[in-house]
Protein backbone atom coordinates (compact mmCIF):
# COMPACT_ATOMS: atom_id res chain seq x y z
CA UNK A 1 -4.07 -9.03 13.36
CA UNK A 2 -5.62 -8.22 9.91
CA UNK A 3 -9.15 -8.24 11.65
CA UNK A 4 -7.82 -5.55 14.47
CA UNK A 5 -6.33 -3.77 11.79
CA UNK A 6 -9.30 -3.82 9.09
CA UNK A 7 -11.67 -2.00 11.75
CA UNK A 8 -9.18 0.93 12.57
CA UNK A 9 -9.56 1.13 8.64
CA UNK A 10 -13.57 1.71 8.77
CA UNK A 11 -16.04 3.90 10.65
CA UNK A 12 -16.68 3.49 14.01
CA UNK A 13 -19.52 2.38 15.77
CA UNK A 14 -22.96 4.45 14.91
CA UNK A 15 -20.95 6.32 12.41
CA UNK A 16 -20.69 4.03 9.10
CA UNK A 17 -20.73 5.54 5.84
CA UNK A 18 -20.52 4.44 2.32
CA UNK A 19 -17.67 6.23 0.45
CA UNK A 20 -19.40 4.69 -2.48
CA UNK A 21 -22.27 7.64 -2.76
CA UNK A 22 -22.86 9.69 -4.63
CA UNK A 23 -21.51 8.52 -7.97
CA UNK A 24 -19.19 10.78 -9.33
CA UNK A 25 -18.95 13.34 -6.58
CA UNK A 26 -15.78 14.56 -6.00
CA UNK A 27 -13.52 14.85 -2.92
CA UNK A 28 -11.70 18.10 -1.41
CA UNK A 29 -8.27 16.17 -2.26
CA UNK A 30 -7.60 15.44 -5.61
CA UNK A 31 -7.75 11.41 -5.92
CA UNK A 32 -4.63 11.82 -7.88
CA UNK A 33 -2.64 13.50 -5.54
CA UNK A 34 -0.84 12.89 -2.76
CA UNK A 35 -3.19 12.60 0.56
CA UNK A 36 -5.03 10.01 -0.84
CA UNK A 37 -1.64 7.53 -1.64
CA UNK A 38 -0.34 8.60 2.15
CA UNK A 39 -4.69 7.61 3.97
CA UNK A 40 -4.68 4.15 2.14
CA UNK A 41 -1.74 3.37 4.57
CA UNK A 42 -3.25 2.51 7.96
CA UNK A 43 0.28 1.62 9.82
CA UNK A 44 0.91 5.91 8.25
CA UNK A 45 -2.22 6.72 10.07
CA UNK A 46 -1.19 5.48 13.41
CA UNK A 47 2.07 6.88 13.87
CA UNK A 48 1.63 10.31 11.73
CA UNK A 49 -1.63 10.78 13.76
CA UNK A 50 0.56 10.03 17.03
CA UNK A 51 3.20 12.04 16.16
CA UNK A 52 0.52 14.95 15.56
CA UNK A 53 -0.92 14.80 18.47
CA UNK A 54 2.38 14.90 20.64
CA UNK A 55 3.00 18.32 18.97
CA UNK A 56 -0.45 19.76 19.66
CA UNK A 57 0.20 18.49 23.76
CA UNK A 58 3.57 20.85 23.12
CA UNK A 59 1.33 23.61 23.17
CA UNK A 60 -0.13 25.34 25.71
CA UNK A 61 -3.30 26.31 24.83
CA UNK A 62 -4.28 23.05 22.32
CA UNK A 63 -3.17 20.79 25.46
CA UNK A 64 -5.73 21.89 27.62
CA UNK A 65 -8.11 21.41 24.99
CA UNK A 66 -7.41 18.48 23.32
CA UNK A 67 -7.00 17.05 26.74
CA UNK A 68 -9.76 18.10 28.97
CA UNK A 69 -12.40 17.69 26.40
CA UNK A 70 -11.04 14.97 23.81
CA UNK A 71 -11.75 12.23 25.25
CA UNK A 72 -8.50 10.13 25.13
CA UNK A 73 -8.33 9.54 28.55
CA UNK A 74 -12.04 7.59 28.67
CA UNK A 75 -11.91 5.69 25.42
CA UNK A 76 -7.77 6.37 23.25
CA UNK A 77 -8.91 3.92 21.14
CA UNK A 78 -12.42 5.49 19.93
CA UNK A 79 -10.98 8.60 19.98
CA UNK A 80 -8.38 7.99 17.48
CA UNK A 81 -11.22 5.85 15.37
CA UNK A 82 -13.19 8.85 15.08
CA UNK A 83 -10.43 11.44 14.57
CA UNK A 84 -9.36 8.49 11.80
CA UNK A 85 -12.92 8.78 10.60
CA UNK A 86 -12.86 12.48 10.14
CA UNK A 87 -9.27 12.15 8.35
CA UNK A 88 -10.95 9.79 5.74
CA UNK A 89 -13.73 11.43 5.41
CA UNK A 90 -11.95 14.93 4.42
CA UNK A 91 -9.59 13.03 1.55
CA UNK A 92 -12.06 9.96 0.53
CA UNK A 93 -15.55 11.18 1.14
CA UNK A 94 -18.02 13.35 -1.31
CA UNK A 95 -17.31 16.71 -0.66
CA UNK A 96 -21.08 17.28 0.34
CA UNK A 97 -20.13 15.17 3.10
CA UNK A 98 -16.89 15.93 4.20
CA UNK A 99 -18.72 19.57 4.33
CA UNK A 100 -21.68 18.51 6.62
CA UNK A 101 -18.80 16.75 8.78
CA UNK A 102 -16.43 19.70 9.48
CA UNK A 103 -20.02 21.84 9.88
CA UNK A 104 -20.95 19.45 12.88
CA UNK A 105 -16.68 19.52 14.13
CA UNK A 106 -16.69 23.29 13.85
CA UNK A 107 -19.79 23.52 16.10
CA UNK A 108 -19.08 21.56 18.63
CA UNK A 109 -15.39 23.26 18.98
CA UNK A 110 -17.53 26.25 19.26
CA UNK A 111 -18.62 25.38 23.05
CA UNK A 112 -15.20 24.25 23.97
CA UNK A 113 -13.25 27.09 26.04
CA UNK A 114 -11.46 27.64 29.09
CA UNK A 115 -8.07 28.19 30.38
CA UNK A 116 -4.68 26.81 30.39
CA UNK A 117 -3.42 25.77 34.65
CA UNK A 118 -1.38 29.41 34.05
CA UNK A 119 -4.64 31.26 32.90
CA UNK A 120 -4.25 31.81 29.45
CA UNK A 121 -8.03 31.42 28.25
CA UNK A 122 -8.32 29.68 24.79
CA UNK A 123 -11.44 28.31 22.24
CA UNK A 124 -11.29 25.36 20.55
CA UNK A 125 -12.26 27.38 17.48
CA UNK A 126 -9.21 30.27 17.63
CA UNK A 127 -8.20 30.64 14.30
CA UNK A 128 -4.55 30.29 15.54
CA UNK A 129 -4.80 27.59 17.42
CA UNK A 130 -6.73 25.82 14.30
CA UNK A 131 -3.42 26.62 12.05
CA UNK A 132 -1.30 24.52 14.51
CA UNK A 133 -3.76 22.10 15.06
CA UNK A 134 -3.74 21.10 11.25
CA UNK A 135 -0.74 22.11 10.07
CA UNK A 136 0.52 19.26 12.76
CA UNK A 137 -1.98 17.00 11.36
CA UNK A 138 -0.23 17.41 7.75
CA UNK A 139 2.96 17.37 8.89
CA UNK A 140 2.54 13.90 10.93
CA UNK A 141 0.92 12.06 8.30
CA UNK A 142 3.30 13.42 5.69
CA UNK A 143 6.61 12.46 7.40
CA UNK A 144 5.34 8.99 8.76
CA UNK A 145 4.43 8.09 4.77
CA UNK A 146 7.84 9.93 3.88
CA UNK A 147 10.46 8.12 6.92
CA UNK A 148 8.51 4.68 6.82
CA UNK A 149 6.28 4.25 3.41
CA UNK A 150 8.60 5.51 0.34
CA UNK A 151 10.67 8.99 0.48
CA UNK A 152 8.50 11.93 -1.06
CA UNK A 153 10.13 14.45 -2.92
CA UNK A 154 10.10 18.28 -1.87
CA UNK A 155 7.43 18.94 -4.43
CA UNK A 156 5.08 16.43 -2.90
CA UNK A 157 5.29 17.61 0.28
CA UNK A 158 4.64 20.61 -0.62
CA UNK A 159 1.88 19.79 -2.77
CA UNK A 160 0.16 17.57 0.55
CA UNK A 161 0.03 20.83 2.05
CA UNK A 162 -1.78 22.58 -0.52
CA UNK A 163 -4.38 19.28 -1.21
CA UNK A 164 -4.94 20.22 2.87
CA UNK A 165 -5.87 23.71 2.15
CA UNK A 166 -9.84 23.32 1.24
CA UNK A 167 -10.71 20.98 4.41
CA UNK A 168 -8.29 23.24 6.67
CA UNK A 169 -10.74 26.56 5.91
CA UNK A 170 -14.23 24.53 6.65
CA UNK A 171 -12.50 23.92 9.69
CA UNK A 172 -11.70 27.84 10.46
CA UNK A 173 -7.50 27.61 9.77
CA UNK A 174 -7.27 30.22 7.02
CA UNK A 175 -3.29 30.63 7.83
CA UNK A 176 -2.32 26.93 7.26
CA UNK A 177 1.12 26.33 5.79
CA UNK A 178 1.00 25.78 1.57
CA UNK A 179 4.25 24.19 1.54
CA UNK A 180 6.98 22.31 3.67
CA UNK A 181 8.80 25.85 3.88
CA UNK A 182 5.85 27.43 5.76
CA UNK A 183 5.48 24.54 7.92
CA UNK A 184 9.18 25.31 8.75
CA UNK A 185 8.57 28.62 9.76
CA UNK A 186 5.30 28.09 11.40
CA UNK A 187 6.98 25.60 13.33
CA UNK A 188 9.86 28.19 14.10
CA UNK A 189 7.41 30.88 15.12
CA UNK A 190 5.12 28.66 17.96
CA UNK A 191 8.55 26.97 18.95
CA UNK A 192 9.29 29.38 22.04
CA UNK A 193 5.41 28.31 23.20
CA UNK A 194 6.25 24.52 23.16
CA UNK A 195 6.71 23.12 26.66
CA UNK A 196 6.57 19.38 28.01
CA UNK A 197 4.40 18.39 30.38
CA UNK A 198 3.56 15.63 32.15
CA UNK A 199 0.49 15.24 30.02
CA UNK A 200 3.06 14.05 27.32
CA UNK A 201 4.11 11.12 29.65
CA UNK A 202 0.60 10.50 30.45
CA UNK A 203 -0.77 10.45 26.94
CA UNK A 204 2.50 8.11 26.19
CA UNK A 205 1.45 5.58 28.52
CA UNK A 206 -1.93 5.76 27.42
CA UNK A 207 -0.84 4.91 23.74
CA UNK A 208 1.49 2.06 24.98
CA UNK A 209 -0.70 0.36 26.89
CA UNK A 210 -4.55 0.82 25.71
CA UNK A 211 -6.11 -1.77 24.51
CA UNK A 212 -6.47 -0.72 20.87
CA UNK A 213 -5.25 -4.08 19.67
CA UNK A 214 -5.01 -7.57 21.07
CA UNK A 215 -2.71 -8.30 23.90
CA UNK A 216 -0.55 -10.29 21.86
CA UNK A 217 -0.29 -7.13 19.42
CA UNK A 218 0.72 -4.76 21.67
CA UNK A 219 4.93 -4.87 21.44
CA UNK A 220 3.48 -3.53 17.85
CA UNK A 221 1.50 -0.89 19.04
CA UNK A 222 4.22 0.49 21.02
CA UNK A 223 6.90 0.14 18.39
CA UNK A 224 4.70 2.10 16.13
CA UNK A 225 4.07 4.63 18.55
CA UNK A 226 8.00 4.46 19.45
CA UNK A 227 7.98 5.63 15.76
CA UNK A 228 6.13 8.22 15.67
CA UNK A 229 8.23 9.84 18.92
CA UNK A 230 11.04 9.17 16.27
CA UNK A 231 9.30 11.42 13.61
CA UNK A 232 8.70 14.59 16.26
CA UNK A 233 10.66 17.73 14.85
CA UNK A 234 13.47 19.21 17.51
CA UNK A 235 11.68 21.66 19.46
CA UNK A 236 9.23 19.01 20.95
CA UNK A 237 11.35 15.45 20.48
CA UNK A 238 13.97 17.51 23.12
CA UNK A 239 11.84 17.76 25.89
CA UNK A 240 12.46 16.05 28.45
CA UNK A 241 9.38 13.58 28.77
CA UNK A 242 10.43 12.43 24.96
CA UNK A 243 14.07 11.87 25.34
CA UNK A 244 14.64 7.81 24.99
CA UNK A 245 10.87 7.26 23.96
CA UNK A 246 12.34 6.72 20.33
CA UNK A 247 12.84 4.02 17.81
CA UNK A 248 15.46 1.87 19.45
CA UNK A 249 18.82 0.25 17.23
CA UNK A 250 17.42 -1.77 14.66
CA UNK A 251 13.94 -1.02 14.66
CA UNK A 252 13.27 1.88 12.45
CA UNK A 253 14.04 -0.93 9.62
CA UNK A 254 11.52 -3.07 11.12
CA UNK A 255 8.61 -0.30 10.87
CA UNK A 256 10.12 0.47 7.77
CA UNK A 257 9.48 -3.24 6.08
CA UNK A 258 5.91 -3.45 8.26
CA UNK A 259 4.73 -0.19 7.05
CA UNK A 260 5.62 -1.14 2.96
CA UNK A 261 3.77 -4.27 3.52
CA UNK A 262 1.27 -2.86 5.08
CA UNK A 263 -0.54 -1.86 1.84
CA UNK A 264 -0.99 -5.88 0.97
CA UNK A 265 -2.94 -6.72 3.81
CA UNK A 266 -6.47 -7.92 3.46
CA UNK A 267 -8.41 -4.48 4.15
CA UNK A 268 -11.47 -5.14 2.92
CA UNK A 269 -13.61 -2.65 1.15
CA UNK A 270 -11.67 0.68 2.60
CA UNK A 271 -12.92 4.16 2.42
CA UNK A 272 -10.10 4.74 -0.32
CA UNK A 273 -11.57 1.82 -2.42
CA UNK A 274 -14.99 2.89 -1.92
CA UNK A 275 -14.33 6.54 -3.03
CA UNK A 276 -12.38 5.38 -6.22
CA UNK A 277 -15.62 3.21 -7.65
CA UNK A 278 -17.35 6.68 -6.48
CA UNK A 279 -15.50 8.43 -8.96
CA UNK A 280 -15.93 5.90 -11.90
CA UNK A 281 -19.54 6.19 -10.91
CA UNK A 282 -19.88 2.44 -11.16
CA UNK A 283 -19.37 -0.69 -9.16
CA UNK A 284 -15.40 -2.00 -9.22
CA UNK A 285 -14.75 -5.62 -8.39
């Protein structure tokens, strides 16, 4: 379990990097803020990045996106490594780095267009659909560390939002929420797009049954992603394709106690360890 759960931690294949270099660079969020406590979770990772991407497959436009050219349908698991890689890399990594990354994200979004099944064209790289894209991201990895990890007060929240604000414009969002309040009301504002689909369902199924960790590990992976249904704000946790895919009696306890100990497990050298001996510019043991 520890093994399955130490590689979701670190780069994936062809993509390893050592949060170690350069000595002393800094990161676009603060190391003493909040993003970097909430990205040393991994349990938080899973189910905030699950519950994220259920609300971008709310939305019209992101759905077709996300889903025709993402890439969770041929490999979930990879897919979420590498999104998990790009996470780390925009709260761990030098910010010379992180930079370089989003450059590369940014242009491949660039060739990906089309149009919704009703015709509504969209680009990957529409400045709206950006804001909702990580806005959600925030949000889900907020409330996961919030409900599960330990309770964040309204000022932390708010202050995750703002630690988000310097990767969000490399990435082309320039209207992404500062504070829970505007995620509120940017929530409130794309609320009449949200629909269901049966995309939802499908990309449900997909997380319950992939093999992203060992056979015996998977009544795990699909309590955790029966947590982050659980975490899904109104507009989307009513459709119909989420109704009942929530935490059942009992269990938002047991996420609760595997999620605090998560934090004890034998990692290994993370990306959050790395970057700290980064910043002392020296070699911690």
């Amino acid at each position: 379990m520890w093994k399955t759960i130490r590689e979701l931690m670190q780069p994936p294949p062809g993509m390893a990097f050592d949060f170690r270099q350069p000595p002393g660079e800094p990161a676009l969020a603060p190391a003493d803020g909040v993003s970097w406590r909430v990205f040393a979770n991994p349990l938080v990772l899973f189910i905030g990045g699950v519950a994220a991407v259920l609300l971008e497959l709310a939305e019209p436009s992101v759905r077709s996106g996300v889903w025709d050219k993402g890439g969770f349908q041929r490999d979930p698991g990879m897919r979420l490594r590498r999104t998990g890689f790009a996470a780390m890399m925009t709260v761990y990594g030098p910010r010379s780095a992180a930079e370089q990354l989003i450059a590369r994200v940014v242009r491949v979004h660039g060739r990906i267009e089309g149009s919704t099944p009703d015709g509504l064209p969209y680009h990957a790289n529409d400045p709206r659909l950006l804001d909702w894209v990580q806005a959600t991201a925030v949000f889900g990895f907020i409330e996961a560390y919030h409900r599960y990890a330990a309770p964040l007060s309204a000022a932390e929240k708010d202050r995750a939002f703002v630690e988000a604000q310097p990767s969000a414009r490399l990435y082309g969002a320039t209207g992404v929420p500062q504070s829970w309040a505007g995620w509120d009301a940017l929530l409130g504002a794309t609320a009449p797009r949200l629909e269901g689909s049966a995309i939802l369902l499908e990309f449900l199924r997909i997380m319950n049954e992939a093999p992203i960790v060992p056979p015996l590990l998977r009544p795990l992976q699909r309590l955790l992603v029966r947590a982050a249904v659980a975490i899904v704000p109104r507009p989307v946790a009513s459709l119909p394709q989420l109704r009942g895919q929530g935490l059942r009696r009992g269990e938002a306890a047991l996420v609760r106690l595997l999620t605090r100990l998560a934090p004890l497990l034998p990692l290994g050298d993370t990306p959050e360890r790395q970057a700290r001996r980064r910043l002392a510019g020296r070699e911690m043991r």
